[in-house]
Each structure stands twice: as C-alpha cells, then as structure tokens.
C-alpha atoms as a PDB file:
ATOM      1  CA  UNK A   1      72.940 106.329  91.860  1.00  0.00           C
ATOM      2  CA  UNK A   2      76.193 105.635  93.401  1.00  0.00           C
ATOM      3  CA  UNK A   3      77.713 108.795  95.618  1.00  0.00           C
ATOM      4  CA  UNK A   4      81.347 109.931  95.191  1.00  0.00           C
ATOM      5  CA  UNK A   5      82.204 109.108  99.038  1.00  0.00           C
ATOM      6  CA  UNK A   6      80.198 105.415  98.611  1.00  0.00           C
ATOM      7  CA  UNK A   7      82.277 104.763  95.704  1.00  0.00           C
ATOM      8  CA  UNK A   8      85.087 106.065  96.908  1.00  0.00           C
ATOM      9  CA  UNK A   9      85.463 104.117  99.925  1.00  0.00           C
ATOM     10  CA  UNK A  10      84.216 100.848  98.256  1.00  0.00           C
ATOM     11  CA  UNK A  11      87.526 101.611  95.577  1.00  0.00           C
ATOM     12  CA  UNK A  12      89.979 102.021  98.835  1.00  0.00           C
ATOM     13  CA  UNK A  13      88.412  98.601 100.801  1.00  0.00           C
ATOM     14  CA  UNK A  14      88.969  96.566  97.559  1.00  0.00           C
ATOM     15  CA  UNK A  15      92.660  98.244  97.584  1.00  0.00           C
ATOM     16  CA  UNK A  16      93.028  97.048 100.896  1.00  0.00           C
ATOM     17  CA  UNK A  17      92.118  93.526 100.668  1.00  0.00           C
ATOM     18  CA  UNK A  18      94.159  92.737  97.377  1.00  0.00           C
ATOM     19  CA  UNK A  19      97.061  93.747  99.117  1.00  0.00           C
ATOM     20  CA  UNK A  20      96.518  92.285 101.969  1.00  0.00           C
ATOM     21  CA  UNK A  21      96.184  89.127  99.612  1.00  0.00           C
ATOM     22  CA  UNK A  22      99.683  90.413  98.168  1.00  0.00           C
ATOM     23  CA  UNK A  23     101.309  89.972 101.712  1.00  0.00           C
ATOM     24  CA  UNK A  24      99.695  86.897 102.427  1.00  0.00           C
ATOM     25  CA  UNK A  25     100.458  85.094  99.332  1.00  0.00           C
ATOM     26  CA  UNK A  26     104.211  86.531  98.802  1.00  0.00           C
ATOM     27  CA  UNK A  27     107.552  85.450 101.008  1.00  0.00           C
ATOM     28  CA  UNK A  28     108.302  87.532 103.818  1.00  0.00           C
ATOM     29  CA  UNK A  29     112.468  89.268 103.666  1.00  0.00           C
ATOM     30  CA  UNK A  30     112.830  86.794 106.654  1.00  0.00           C
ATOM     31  CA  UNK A  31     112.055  83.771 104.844  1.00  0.00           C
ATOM     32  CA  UNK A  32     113.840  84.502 102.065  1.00  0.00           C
ATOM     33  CA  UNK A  33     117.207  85.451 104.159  1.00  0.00           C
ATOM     34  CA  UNK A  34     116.786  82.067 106.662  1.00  0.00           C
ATOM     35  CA  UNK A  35     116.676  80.432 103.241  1.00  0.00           C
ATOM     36  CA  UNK A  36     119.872  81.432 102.155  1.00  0.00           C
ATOM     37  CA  UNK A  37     121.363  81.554 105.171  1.00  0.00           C
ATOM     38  CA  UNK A  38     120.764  77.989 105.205  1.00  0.00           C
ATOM     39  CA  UNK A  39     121.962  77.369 101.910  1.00  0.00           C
ATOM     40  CA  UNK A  40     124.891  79.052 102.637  1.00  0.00           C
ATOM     41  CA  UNK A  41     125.304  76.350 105.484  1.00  0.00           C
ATOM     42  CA  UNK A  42     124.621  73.874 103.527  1.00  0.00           C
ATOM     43  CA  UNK A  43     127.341  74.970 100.686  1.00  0.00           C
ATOM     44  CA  UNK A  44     130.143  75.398 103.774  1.00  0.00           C
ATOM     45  CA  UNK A  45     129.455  72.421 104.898  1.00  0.00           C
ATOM     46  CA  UNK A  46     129.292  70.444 101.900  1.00  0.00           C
ATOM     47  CA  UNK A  47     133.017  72.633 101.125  1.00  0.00           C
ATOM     48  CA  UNK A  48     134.233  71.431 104.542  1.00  0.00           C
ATOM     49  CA  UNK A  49     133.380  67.309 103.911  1.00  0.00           C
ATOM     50  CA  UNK A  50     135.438  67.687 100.853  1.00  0.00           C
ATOM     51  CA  UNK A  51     138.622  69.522 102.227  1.00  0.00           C
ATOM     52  CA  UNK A  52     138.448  66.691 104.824  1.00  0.00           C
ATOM     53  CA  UNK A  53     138.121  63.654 102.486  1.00  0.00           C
ATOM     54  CA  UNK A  54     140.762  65.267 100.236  1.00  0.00           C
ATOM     55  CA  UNK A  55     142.985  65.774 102.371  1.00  0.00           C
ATOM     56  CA  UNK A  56     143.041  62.158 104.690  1.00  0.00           C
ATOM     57  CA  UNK A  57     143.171  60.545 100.826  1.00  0.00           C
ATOM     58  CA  UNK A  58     146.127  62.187 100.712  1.00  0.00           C
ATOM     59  CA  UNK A  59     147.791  62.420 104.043  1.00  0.00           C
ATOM     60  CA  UNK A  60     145.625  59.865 106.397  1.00  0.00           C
ATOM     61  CA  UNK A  61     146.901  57.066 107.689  1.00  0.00           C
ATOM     62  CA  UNK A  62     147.739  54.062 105.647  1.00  0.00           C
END
C-alpha cells in the first residue's frame, strides 16, 4: 500500500518534470522579441530600398 506522503511527493516530482519539459520545449519572451525585432529590421529596411529606388527613378540623374 502506497502512503499519502509517498504518493504525494511522487504526484509533485512528475509536476516538476512536465514543466520543466514545458520550458524546454516552448520559446523563451527573448526569442520571441529578437524575432520581431528583427523583422521589424527587416520591414524598415526593405521600406528604405524602396523610398530610395522610387525616388532616383524619379529624380536621379539621367
């Protein structure tokens, strides 16, 4: 027969290692933020290659 404090504590380990299995497994805030901070980069700079080939079609030299 099992006894409340065995069972007990075997119910809080397996707690412990499925969410430690949670943390591994899911992204981290930081990772998720550096992501989007780079594809917020990526956007500006894509924006900023535009404005410039827009605007020497229309005023560069000729």
């Amino acid at each position: 027969m099992i006894s409340a404090r065995s069972f007990h504590q075997n119910a809080k380990n397996q707690v412990k290692s499925i969410s430690q299995a949670k943390k591994l497994s899911s992204p981290t805030s930081s990772t998720v933020v550096s992501s989007k901070v780079k594809e917020n980069q990526k956007a500006t700079q894509a924006e900023e290659s535009l404005r410039r080939v827009m605007y020497l079609s229309c005023w560069g030299p000729y």
